[in-house]
N, C-alpha and C. Protein backbone atom coordinates (compact mmCIF):
# COMPACT_ATOMS: atom_id res chain seq x y z
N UNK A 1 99.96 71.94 37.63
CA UNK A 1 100.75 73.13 37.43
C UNK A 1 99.95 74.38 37.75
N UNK A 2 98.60 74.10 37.23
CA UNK A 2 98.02 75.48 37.87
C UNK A 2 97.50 75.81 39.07
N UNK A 3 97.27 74.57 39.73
CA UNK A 3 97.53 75.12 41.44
C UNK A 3 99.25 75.97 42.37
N UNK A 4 99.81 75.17 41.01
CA UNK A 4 100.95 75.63 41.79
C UNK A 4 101.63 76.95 41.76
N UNK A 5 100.93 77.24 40.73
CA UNK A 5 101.14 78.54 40.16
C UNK A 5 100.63 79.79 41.37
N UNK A 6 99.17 79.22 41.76
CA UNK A 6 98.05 79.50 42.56
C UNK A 6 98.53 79.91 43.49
N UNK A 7 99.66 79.02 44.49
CA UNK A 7 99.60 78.78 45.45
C UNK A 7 100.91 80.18 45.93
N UNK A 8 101.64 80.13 44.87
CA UNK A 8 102.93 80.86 44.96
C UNK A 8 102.60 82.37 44.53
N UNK A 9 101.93 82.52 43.84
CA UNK A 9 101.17 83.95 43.81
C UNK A 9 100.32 83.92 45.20
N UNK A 10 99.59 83.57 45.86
CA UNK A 10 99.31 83.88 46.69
C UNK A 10 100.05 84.11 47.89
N UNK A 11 101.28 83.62 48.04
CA UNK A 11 102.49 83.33 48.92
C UNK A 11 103.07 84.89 48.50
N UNK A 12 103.09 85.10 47.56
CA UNK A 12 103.74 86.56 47.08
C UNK A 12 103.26 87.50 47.35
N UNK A 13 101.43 87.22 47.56
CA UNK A 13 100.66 88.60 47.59
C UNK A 13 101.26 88.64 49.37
N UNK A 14 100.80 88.25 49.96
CA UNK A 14 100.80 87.75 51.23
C UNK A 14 102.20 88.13 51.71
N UNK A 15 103.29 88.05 51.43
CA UNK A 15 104.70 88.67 51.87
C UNK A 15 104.78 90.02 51.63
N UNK A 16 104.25 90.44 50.05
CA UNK A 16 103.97 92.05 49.78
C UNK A 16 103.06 92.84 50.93
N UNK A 17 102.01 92.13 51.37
CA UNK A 17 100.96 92.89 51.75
C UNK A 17 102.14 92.77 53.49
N UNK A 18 102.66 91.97 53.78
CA UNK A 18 102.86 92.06 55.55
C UNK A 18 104.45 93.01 55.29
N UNK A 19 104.65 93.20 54.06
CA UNK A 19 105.98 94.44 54.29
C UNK A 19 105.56 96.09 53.80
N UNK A 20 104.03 96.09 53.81
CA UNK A 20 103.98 96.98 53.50
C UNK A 20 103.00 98.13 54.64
N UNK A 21 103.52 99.02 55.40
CA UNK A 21 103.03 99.19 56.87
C UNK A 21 101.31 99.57 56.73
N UNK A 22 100.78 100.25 57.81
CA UNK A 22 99.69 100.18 57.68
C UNK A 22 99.15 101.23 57.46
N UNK A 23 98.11 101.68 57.04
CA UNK A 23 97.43 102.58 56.65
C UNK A 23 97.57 104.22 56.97
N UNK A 24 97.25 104.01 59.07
CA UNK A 24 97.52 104.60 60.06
C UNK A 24 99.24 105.42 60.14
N UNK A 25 99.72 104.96 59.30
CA UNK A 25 101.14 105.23 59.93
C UNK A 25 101.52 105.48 58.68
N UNK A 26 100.99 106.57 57.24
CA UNK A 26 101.43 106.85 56.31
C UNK A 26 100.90 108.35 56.91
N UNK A 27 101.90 109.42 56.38
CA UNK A 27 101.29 110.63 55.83
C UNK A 27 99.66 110.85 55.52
N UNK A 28 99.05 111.94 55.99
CA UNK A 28 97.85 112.18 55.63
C UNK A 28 97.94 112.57 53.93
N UNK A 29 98.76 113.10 53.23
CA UNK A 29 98.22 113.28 52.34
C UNK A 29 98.67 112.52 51.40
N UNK A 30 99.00 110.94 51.70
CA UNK A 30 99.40 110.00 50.81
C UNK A 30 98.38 109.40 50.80
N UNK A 31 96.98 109.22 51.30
CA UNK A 31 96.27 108.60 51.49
C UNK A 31 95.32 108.22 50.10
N UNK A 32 94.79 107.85 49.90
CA UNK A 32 93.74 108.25 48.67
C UNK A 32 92.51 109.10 49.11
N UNK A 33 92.14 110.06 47.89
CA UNK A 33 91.26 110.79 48.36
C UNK A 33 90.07 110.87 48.76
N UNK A 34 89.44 108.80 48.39
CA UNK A 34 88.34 108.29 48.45
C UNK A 34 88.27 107.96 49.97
N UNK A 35 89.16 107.87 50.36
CA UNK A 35 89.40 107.00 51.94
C UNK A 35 88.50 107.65 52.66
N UNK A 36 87.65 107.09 53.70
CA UNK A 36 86.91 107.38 54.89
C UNK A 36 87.89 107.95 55.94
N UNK A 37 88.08 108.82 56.65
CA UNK A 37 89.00 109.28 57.54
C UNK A 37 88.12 110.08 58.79
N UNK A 38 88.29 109.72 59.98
CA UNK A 38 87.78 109.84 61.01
C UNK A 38 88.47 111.45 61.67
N UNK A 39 87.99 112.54 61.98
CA UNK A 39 88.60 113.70 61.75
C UNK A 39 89.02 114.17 63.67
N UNK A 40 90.45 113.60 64.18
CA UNK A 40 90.80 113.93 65.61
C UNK A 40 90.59 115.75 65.79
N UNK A 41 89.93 116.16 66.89
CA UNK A 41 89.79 117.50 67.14
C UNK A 41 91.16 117.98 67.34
N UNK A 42 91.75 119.01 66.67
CA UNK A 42 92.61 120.29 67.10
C UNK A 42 93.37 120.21 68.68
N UNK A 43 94.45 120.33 69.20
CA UNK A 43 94.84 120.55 70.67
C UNK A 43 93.89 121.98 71.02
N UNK A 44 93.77 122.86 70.37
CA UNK A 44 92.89 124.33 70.68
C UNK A 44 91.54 123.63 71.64
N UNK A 45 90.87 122.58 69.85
CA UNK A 45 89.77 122.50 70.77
C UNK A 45 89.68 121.67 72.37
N UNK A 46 90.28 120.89 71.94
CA UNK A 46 90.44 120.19 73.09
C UNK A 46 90.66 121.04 74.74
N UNK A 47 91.95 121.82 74.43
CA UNK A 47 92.36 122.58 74.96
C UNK A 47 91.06 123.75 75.90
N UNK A 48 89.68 124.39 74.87
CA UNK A 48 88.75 124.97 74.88
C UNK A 48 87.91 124.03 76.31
N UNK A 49 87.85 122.81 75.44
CA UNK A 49 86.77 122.00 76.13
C UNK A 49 87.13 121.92 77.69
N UNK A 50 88.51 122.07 78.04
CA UNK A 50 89.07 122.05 79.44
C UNK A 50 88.56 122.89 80.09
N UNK A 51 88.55 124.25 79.60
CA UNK A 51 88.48 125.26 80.01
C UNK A 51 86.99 125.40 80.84
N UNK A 52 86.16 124.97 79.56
CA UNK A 52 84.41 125.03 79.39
C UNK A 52 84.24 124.03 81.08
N UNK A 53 85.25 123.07 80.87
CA UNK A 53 84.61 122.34 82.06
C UNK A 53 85.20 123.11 83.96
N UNK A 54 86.42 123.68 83.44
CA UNK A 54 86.40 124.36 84.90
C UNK A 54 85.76 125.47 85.36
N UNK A 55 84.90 126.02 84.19
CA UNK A 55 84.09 127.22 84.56
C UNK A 55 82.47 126.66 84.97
N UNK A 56 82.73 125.05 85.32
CA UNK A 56 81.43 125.05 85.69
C UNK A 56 81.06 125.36 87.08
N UNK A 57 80.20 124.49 87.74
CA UNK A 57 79.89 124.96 89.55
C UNK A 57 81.05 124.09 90.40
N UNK A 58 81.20 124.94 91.10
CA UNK A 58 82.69 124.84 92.44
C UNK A 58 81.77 124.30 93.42
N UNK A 59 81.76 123.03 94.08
CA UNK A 59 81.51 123.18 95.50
C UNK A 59 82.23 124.20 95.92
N UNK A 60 81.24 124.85 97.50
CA UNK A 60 81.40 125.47 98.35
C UNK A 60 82.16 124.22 99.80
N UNK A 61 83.44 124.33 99.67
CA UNK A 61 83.80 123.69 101.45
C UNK A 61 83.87 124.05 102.44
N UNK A 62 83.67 123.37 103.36
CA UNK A 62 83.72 123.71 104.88
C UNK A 62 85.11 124.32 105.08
N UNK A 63 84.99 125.50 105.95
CA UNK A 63 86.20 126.08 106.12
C UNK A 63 86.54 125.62 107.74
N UNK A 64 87.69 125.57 108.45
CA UNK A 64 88.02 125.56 110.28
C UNK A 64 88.32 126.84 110.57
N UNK A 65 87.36 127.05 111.61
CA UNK A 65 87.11 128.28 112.50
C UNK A 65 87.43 127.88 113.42
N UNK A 66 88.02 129.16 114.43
CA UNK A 66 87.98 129.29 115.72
C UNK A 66 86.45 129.77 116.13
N UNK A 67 85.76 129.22 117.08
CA UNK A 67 84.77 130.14 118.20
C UNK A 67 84.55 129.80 119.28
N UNK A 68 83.61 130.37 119.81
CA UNK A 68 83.12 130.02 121.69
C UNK A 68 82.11 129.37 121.53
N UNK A 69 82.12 128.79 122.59
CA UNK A 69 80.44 128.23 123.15
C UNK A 69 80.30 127.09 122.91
N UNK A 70 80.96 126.26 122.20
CA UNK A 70 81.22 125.27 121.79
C UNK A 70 81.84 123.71 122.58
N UNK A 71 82.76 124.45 123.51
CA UNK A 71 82.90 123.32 124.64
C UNK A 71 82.63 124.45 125.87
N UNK A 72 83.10 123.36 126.88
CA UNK A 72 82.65 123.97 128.30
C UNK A 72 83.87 124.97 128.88
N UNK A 73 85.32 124.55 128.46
CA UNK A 73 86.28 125.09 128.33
C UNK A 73 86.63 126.60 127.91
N UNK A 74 85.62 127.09 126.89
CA UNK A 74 86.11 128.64 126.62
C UNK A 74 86.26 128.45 124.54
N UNK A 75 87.14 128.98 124.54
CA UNK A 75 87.26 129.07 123.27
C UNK A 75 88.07 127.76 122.47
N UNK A 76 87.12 126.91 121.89
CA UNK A 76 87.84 126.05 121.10
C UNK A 76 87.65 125.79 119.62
N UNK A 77 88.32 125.05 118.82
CA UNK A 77 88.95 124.51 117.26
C UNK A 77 87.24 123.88 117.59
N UNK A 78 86.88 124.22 116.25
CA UNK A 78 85.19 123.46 116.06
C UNK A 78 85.59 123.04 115.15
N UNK A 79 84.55 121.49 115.27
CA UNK A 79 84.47 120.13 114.22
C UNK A 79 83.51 120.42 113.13
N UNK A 80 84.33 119.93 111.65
CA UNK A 80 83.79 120.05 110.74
C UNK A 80 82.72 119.67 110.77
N UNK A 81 81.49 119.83 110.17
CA UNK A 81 80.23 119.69 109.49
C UNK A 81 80.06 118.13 109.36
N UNK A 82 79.43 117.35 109.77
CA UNK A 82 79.68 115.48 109.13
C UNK A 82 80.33 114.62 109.93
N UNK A 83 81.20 115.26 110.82
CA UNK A 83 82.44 114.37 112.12
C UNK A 83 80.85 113.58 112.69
N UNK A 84 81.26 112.19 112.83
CA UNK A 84 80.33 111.19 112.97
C UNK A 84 81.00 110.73 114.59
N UNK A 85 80.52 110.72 115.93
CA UNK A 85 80.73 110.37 116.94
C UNK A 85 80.47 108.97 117.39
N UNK A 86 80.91 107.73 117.99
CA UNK A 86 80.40 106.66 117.28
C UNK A 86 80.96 106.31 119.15
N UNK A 87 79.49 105.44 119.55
CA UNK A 87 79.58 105.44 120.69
C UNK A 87 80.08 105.97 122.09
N UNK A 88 79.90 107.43 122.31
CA UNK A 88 80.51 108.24 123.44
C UNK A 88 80.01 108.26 124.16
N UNK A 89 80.47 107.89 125.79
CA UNK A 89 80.09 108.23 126.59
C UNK A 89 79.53 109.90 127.18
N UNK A 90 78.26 109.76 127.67
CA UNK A 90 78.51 111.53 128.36
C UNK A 90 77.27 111.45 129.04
N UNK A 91 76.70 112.67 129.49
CA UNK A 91 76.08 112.74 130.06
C UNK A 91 74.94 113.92 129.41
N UNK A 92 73.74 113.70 129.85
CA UNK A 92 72.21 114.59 129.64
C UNK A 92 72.21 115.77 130.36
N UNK A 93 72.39 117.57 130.01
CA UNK A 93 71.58 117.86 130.91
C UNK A 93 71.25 119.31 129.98
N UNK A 94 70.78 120.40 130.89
CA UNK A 94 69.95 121.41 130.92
C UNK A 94 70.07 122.51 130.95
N UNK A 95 70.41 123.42 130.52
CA UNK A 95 71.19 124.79 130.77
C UNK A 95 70.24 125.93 130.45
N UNK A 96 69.65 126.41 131.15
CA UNK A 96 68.81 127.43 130.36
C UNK A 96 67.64 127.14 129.78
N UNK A 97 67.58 126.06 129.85
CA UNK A 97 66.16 125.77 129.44
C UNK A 97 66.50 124.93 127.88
N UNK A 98 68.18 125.32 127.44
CA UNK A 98 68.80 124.33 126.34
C UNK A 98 69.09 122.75 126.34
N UNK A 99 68.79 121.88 125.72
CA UNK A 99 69.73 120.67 125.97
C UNK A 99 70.84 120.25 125.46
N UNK A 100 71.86 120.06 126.52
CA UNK A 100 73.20 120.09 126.03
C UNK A 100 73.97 118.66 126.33
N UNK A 101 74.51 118.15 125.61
CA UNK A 101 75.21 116.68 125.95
C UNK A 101 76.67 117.06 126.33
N UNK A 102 77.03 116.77 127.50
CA UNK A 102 78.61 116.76 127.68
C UNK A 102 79.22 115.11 127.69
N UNK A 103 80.02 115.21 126.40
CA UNK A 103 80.43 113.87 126.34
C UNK A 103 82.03 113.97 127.35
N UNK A 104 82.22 112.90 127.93
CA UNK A 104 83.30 112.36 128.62
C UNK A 104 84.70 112.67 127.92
N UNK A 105 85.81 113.01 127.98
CA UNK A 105 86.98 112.98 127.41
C UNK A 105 87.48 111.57 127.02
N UNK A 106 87.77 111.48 125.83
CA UNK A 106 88.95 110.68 125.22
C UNK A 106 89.97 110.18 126.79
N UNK A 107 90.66 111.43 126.85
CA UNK A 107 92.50 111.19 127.43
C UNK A 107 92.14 112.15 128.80
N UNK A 108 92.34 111.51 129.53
CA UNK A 108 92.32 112.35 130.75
C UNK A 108 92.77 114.01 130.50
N UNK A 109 93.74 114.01 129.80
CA UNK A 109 94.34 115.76 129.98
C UNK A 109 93.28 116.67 128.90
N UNK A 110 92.23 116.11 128.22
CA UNK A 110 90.94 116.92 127.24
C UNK A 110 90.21 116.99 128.30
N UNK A 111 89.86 117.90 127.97
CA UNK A 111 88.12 118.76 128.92
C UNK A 111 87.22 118.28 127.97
N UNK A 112 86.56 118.38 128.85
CA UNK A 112 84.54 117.52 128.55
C UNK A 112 84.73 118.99 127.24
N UNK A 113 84.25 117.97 126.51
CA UNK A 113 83.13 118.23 125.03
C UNK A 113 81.35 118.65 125.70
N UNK A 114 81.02 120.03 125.45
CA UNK A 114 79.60 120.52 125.81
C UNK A 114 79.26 120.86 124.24
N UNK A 115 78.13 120.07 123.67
CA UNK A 115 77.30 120.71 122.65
C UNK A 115 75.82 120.72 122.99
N UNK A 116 75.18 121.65 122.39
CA UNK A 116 73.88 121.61 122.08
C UNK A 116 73.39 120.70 121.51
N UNK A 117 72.49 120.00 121.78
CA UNK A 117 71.60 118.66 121.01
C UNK A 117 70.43 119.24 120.19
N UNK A 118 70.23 118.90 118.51
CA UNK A 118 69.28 119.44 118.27
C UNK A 118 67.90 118.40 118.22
N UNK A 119 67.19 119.14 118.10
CA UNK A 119 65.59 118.09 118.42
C UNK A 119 65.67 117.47 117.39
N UNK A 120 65.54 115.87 117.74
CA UNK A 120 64.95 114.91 117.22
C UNK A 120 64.54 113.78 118.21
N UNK A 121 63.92 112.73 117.67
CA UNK A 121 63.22 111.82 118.93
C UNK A 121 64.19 111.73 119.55
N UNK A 122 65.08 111.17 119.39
CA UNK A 122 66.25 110.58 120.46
C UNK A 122 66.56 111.55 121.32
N UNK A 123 66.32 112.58 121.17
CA UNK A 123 66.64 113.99 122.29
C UNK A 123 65.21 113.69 123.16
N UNK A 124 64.33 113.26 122.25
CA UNK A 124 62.69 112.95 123.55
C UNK A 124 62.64 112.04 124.39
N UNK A 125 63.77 110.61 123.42
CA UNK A 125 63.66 109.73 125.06
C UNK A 125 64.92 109.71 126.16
N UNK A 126 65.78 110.71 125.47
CA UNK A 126 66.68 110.89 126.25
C UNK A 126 66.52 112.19 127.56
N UNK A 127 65.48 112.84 127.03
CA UNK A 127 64.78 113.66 128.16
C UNK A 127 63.56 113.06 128.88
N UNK A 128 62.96 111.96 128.31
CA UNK A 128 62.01 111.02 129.35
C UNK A 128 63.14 110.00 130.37
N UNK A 129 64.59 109.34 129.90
CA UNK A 129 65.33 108.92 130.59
C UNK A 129 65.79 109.77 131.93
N UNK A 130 66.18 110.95 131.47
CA UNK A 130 66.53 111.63 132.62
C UNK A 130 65.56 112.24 133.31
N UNK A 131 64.43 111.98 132.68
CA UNK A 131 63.18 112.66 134.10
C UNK A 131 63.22 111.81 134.75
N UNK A 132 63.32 110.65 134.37
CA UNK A 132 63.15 109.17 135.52
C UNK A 132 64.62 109.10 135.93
N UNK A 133 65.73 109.71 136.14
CA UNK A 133 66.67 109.81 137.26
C UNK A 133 68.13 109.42 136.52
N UNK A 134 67.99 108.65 135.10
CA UNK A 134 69.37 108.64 134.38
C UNK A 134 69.41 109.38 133.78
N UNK A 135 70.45 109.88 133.94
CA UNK A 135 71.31 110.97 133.00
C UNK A 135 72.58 110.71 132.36
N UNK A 136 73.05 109.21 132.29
CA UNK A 136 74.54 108.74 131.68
C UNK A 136 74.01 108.06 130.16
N UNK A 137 74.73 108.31 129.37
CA UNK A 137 74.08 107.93 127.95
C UNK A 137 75.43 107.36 126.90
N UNK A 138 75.37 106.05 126.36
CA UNK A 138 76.18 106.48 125.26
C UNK A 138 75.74 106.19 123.87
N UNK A 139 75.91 107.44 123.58
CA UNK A 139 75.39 108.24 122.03
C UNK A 139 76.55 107.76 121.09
N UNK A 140 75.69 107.50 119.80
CA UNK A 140 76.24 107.74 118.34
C UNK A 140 75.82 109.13 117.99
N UNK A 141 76.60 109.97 117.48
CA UNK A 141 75.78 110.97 116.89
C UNK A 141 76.58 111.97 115.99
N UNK A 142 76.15 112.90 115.25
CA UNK A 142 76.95 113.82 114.01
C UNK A 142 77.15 115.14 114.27
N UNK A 143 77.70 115.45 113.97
CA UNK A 143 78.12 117.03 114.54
C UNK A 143 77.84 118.40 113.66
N UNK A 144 77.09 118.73 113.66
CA UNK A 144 76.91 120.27 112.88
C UNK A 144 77.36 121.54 113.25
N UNK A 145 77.35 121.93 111.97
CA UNK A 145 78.01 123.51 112.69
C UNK A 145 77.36 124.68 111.93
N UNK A 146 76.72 125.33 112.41
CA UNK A 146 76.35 126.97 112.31
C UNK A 146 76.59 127.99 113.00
N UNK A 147 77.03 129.53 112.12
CA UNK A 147 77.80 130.35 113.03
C UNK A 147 78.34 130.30 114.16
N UNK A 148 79.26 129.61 113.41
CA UNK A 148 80.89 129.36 114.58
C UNK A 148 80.34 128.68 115.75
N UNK A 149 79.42 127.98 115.50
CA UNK A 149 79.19 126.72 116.93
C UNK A 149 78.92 125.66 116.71
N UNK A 150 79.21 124.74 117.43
CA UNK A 150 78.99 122.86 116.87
C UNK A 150 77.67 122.52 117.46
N UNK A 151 76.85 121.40 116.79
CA UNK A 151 75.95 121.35 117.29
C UNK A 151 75.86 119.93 117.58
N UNK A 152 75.23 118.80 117.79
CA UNK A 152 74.96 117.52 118.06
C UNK A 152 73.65 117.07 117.57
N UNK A 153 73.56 116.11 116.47
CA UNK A 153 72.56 115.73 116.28
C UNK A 153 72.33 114.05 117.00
N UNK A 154 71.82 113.72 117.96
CA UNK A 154 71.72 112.16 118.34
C UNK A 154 71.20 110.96 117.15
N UNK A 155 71.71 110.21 117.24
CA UNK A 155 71.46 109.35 115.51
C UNK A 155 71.38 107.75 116.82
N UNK A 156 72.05 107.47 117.89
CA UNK A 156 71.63 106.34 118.39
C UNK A 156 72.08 106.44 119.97
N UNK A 157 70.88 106.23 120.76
CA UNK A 157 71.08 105.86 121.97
C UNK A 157 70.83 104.68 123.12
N UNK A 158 72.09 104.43 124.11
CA UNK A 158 72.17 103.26 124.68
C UNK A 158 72.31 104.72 126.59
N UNK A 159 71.35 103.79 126.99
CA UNK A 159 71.53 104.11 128.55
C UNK A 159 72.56 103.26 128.81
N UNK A 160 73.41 104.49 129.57
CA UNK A 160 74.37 103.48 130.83
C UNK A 160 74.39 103.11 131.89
N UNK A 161 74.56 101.54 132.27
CA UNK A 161 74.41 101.11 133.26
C UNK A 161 75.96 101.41 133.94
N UNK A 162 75.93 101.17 135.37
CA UNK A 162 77.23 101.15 135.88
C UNK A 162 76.90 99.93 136.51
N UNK A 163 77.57 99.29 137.42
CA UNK A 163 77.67 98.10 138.05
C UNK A 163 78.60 97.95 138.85
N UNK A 164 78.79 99.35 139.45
CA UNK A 164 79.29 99.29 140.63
C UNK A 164 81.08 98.75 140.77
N UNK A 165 81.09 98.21 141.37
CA UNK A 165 82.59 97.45 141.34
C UNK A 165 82.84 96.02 140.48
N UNK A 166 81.75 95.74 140.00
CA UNK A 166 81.72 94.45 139.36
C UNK A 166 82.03 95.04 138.04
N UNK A 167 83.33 94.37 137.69
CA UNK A 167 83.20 94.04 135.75
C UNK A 167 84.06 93.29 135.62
N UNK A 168 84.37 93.30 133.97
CA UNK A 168 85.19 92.52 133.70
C UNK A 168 86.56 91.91 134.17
């Protein structure tokens, strides 16, 4: 008898306790006053902390300019800062004592691309190539820009062969 007693009081606590909701989902000030309570910040502050974070540092972005000098054409739309060129045909040469790469057009109806190459090795063996009589190149390379002009940095070079009437 006294398990059974046991068993049905515990059956009772156990139905009381699952109809009675949870802690979370009473009124704050029904709570007891001993209770541990974890304290959510204010919408203000929160609100504050937004603020705090858009007044921090702005990148500066690249803006699109018009300028000259940039192709061989006259006045053209210059390439953002980072435009990565990825195997182009063109050619090596010399202007003034500058070195300038004119890469080949895309589409027949674009005019040759003329930039300035800035020094790095690949500009040294691409000026030992063309002392020895080639001047066809195809370049990987990145494009920079300072006051309103694009520049060319060479990052990988392949001499071009031609082969005449033979290909694929």
């Amino acid at each position: 008898m006294n398990a059974t007693c046991w068993i049905i009081s515990v059956l009772c606590a156990s139905a009381a306790m699952a109809q009675t909701p949870p802690p979370a989902t009473q009124p704050a000030g029904s709570r007891p006053s001993g209770a541990v309570t974890s304290r959510k910040p204010a919408q203000l502050d929160i609100y504050q902390d937004l603020i705090r974070e858009r007044e921090g540092p702005v990148p500066i972005l690249p803006q699109k300019q018009s300028g000259s000098g940039s192709s061989a054409g006259g006045r053209t739309e210059l390439m953002v800062e980072g435009v990565v060129l990825v195997e182009r045909p063109g050619r090596y040469v010399r202007l003034d004592g500058v070195p300038y790469f004119v890469f080949e057009p895309a589409e027949p109806s674009q005019g040759e691309l003329r930039l300035e190459v800035l020094r790095n090795q690949m500009l040294e063996l691409m000026q030992r190539e063309a002392a020895s009589g080639n001047s066809e190149f195809i370049v990987s390379a990145e494009v920079t820009r300072y006051e309103a002009r694009n520049y060319v940095i060479i990052r990988k070079l392949l001499r071009r062969v031609r082969h005449g009437n033979v290909g694929p």
